[in-house]
N, C-alpha and C. Protein backbone atom coordinates (compact mmCIF):
# COMPACT_ATOMS: atom_id res chain seq x y z
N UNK A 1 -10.25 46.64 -42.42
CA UNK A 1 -8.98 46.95 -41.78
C UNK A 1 -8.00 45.82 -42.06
N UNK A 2 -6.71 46.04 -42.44
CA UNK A 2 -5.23 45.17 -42.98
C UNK A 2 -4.93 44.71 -41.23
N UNK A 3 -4.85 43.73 -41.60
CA UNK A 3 -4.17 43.38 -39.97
C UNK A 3 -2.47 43.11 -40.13
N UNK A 4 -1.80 43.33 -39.17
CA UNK A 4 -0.84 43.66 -38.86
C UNK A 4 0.34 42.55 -39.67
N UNK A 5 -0.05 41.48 -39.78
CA UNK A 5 0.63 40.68 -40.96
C UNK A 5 0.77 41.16 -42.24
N UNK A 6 -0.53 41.51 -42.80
CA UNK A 6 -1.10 42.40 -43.89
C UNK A 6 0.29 43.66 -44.51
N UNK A 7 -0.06 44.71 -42.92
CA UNK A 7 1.09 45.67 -43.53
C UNK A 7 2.31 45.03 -43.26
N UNK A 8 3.07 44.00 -42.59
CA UNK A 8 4.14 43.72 -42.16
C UNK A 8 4.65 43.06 -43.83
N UNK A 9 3.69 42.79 -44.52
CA UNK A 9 4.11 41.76 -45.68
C UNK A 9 4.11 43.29 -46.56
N UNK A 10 3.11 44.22 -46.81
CA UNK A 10 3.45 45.11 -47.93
C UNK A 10 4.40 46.08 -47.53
N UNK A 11 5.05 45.81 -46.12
CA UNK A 11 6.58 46.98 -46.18
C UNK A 11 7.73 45.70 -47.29
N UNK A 12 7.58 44.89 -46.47
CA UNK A 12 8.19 43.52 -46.97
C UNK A 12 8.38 43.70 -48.70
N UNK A 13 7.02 43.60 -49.11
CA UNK A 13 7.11 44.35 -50.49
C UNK A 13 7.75 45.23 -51.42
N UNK A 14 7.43 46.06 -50.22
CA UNK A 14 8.25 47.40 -50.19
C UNK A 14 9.66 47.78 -50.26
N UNK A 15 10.23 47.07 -49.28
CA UNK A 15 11.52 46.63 -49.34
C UNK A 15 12.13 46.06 -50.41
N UNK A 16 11.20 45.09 -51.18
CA UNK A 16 11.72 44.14 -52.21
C UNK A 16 11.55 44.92 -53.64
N UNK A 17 11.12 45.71 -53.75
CA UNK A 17 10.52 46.58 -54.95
C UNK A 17 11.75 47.76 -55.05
N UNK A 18 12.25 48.01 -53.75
CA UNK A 18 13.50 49.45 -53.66
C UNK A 18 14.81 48.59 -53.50
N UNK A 19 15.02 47.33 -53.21
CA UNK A 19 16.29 46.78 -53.52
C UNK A 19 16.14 46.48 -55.07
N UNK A 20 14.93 45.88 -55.58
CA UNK A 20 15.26 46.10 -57.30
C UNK A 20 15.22 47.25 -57.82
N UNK A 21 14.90 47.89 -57.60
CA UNK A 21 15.21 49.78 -58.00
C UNK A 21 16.98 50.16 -57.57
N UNK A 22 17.49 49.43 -56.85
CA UNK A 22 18.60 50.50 -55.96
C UNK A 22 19.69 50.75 -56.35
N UNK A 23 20.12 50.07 -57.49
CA UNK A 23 21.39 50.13 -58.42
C UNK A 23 20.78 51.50 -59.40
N UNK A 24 19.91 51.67 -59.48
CA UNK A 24 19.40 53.07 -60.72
C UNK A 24 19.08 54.16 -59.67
N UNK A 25 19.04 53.95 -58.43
CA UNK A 25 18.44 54.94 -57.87
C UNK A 25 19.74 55.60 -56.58
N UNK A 26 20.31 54.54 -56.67
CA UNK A 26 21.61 55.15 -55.75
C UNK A 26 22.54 56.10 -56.38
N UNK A 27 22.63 56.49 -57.12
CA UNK A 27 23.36 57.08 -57.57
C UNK A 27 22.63 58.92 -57.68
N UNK A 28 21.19 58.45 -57.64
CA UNK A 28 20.41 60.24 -57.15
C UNK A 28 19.89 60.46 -56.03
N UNK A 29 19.66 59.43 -54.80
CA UNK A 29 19.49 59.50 -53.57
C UNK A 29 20.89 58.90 -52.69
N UNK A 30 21.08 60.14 -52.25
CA UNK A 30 21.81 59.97 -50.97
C UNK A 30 21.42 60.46 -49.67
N UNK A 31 20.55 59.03 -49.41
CA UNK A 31 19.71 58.66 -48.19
C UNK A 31 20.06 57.65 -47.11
N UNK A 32 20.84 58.26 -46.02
CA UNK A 32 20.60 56.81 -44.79
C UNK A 32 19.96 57.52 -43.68
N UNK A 33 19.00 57.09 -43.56
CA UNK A 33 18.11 57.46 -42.42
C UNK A 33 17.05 56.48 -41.51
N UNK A 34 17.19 56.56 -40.34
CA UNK A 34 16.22 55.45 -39.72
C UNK A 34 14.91 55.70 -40.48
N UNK A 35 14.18 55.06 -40.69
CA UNK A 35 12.76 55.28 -40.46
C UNK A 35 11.28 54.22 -39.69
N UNK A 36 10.58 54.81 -39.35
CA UNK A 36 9.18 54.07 -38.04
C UNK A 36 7.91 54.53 -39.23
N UNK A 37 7.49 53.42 -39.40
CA UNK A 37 5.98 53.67 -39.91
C UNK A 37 4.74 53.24 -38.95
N UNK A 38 4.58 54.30 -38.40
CA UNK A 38 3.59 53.55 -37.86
C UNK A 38 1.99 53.98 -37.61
N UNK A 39 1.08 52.66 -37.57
CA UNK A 39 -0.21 52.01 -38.15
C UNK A 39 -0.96 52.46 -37.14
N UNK A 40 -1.60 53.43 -36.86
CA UNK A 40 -2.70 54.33 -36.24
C UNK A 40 -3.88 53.22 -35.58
N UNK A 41 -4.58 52.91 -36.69
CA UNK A 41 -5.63 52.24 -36.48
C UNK A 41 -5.68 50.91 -35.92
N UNK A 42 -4.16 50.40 -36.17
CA UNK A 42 -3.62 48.83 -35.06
C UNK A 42 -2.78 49.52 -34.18
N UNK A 43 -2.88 50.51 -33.79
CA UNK A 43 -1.66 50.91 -32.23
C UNK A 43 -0.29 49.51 -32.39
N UNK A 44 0.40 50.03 -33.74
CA UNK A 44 1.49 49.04 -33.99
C UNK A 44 2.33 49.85 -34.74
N UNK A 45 3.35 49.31 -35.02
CA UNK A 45 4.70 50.06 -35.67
C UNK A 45 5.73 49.04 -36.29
N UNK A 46 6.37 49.50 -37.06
CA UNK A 46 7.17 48.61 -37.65
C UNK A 46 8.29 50.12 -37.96
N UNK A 47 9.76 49.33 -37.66
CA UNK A 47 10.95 50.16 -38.31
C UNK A 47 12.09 49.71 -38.91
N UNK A 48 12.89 50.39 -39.44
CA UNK A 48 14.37 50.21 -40.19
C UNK A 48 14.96 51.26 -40.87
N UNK A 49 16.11 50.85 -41.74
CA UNK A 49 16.83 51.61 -42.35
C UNK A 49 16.88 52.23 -43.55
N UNK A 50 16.67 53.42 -44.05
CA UNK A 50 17.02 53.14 -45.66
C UNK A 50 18.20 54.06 -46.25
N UNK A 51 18.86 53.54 -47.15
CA UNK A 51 19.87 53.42 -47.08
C UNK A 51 20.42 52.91 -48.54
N UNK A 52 20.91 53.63 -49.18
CA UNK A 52 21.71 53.54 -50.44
C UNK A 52 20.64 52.79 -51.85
N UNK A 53 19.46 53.49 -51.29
CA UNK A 53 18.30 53.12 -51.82
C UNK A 53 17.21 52.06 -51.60
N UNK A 54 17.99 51.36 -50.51
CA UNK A 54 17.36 50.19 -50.08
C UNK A 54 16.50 51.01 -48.42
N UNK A 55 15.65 49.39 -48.38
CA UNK A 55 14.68 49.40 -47.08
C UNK A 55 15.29 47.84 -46.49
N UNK A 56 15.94 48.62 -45.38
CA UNK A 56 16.95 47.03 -44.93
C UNK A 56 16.70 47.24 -42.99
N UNK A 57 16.75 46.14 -42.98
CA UNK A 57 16.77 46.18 -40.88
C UNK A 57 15.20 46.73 -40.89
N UNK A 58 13.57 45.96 -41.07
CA UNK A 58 12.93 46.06 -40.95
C UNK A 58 12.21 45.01 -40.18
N UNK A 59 11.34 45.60 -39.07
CA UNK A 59 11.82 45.19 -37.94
C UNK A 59 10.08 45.39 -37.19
N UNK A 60 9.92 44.78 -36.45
CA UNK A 60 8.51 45.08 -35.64
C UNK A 60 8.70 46.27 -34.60
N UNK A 61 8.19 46.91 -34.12
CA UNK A 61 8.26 48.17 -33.51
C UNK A 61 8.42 49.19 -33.46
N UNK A 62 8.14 50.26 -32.82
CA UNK A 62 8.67 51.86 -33.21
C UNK A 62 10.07 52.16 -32.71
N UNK A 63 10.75 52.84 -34.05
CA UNK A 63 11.38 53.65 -33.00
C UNK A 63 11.17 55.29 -32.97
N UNK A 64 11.19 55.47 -31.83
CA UNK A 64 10.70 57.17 -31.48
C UNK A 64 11.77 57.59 -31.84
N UNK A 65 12.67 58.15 -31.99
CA UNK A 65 14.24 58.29 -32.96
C UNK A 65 14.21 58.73 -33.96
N UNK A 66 13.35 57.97 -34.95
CA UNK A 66 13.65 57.48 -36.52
C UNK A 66 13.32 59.17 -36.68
N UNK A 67 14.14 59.02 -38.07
CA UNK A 67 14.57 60.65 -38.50
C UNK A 67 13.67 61.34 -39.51
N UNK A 68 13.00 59.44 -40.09
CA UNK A 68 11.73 59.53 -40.90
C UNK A 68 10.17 58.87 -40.25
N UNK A 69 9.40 59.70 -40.35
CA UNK A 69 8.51 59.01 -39.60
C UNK A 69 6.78 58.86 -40.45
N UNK A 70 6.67 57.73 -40.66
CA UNK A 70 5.20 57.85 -41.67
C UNK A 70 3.96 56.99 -40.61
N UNK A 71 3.02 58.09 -40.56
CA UNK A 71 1.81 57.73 -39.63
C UNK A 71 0.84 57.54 -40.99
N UNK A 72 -0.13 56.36 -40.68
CA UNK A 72 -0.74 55.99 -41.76
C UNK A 72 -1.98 54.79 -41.35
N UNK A 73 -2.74 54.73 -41.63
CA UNK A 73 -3.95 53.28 -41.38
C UNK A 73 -3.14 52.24 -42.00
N UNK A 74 -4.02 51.26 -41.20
CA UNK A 74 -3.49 49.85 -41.84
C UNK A 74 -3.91 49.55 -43.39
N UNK A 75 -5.52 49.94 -44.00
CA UNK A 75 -5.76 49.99 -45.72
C UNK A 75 -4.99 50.88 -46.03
N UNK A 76 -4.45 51.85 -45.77
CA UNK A 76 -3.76 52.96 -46.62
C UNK A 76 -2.41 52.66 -47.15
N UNK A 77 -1.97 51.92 -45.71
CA UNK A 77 -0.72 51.24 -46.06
C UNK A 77 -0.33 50.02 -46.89
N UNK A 78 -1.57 49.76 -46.97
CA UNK A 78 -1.37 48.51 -48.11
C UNK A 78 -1.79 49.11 -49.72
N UNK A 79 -2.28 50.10 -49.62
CA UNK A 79 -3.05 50.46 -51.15
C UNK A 79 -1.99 51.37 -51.50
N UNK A 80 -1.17 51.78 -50.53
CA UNK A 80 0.13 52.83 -50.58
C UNK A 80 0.98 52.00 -51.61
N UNK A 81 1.59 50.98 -51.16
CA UNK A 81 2.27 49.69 -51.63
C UNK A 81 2.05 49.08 -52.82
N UNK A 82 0.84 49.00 -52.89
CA UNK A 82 -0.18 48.46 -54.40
C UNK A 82 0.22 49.34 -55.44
N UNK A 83 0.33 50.35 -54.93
CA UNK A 83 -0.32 51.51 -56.03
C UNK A 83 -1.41 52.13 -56.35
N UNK A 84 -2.31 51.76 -55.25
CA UNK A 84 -3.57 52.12 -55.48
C UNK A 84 -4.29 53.32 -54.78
N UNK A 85 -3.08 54.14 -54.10
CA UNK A 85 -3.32 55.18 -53.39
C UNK A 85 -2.31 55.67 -53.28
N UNK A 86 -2.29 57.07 -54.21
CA UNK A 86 -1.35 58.22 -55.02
C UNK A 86 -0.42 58.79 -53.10
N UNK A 87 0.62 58.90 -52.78
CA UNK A 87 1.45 59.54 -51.90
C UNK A 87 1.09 60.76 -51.96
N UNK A 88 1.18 61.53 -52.96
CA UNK A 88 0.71 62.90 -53.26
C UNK A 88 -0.38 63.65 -52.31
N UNK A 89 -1.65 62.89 -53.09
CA UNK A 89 -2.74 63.16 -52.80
C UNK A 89 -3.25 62.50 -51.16
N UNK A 90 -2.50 61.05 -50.80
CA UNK A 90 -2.80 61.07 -49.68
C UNK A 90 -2.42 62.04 -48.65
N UNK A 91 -0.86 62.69 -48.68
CA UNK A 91 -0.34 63.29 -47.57
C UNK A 91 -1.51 64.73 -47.84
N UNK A 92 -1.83 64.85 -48.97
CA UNK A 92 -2.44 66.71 -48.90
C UNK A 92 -3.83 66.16 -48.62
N UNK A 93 -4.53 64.81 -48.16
CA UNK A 93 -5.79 64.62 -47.77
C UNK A 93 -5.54 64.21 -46.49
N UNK A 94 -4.38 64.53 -45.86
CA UNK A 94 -4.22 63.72 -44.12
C UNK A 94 -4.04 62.16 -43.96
N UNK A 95 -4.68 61.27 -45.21
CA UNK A 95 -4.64 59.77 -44.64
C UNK A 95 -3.17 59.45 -44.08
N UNK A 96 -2.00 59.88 -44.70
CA UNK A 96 -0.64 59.97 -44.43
C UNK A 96 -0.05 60.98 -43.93
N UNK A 97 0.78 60.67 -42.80
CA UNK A 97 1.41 62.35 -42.39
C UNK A 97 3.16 61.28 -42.40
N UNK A 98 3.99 62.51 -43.25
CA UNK A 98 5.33 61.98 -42.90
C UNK A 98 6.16 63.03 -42.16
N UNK A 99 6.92 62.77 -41.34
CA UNK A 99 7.48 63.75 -40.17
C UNK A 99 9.16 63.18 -40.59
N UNK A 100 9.68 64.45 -41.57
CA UNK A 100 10.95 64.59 -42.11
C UNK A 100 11.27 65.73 -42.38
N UNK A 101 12.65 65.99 -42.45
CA UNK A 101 12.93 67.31 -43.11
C UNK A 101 13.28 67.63 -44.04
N UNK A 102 12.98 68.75 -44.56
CA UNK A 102 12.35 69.00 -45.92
C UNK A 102 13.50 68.76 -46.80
N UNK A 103 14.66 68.61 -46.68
CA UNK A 103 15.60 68.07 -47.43
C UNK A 103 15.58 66.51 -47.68
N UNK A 104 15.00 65.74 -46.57
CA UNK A 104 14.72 64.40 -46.41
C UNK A 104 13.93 64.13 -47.29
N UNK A 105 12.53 64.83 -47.52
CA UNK A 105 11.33 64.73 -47.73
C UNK A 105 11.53 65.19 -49.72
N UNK A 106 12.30 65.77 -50.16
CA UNK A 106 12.82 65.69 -51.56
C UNK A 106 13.25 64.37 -51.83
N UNK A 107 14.55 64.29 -51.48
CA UNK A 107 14.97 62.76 -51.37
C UNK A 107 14.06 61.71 -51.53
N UNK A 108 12.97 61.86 -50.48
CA UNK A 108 12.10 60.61 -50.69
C UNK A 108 11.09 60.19 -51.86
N UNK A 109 10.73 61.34 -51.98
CA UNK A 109 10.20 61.76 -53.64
C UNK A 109 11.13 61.12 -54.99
N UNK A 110 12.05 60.94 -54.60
CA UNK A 110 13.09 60.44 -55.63
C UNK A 110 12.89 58.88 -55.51
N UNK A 111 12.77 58.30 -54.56
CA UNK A 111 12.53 56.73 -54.30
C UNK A 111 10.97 56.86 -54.70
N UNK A 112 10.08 56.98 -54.71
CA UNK A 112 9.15 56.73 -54.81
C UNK A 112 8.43 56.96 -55.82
């Protein structure tokens, strides 16, 4: 199990990987939406913004709000990040559930 530093550093990642993407990618996602990821197996959460391709205002806690919402384990979320565990195949095997709408949920496919 990733402890909570663990995923706090591969959103961190995460973040840093879609601000170098965001000049090529803003221009086919037009995305601002809160979003809460949060870590099942540590009863923890982390949230923020994304937004003109970026992952900005990331932040410790949930918010119940967020318009995007990704439930996920703490290994999943780090092998998510790596690359070492396909989005695809996780959401159609349950390890990931994302709670968006389906116009959202295109969009996000485009960042990722």
């Amino acid at each position: 199990m990733a402890s909570v530093d663990e995923c706090r550093q591969a959103l961190h990642e995460l973040a840093a990987r879609l601000d170098h993407n965001a000049e090529t990618v803003r221009e086919r996602v037009d995305l601002d939406r809160t979003l809460a990821c949060r870590i099942t197996d540590l009863g923890t959460a982390f949230h923020g913004r994304l937004t003109g391709g970026r992952l900005i205002d990331l932040t410790d806690g949930d918010d119940p709000k967020a318009k995007i919402a990704l439930s996920t384990s703490s290994d999943d979320l780090v092998a998510l990040v790596r690359g070492d565990l396909d989005i695809g195949r996780a959401v159609a095997s349950r390890r990931v559930s994302i709670k968006a709408n389906p116009f959202d949920l295109m969009k996000l496919r485009k960042l990722l």
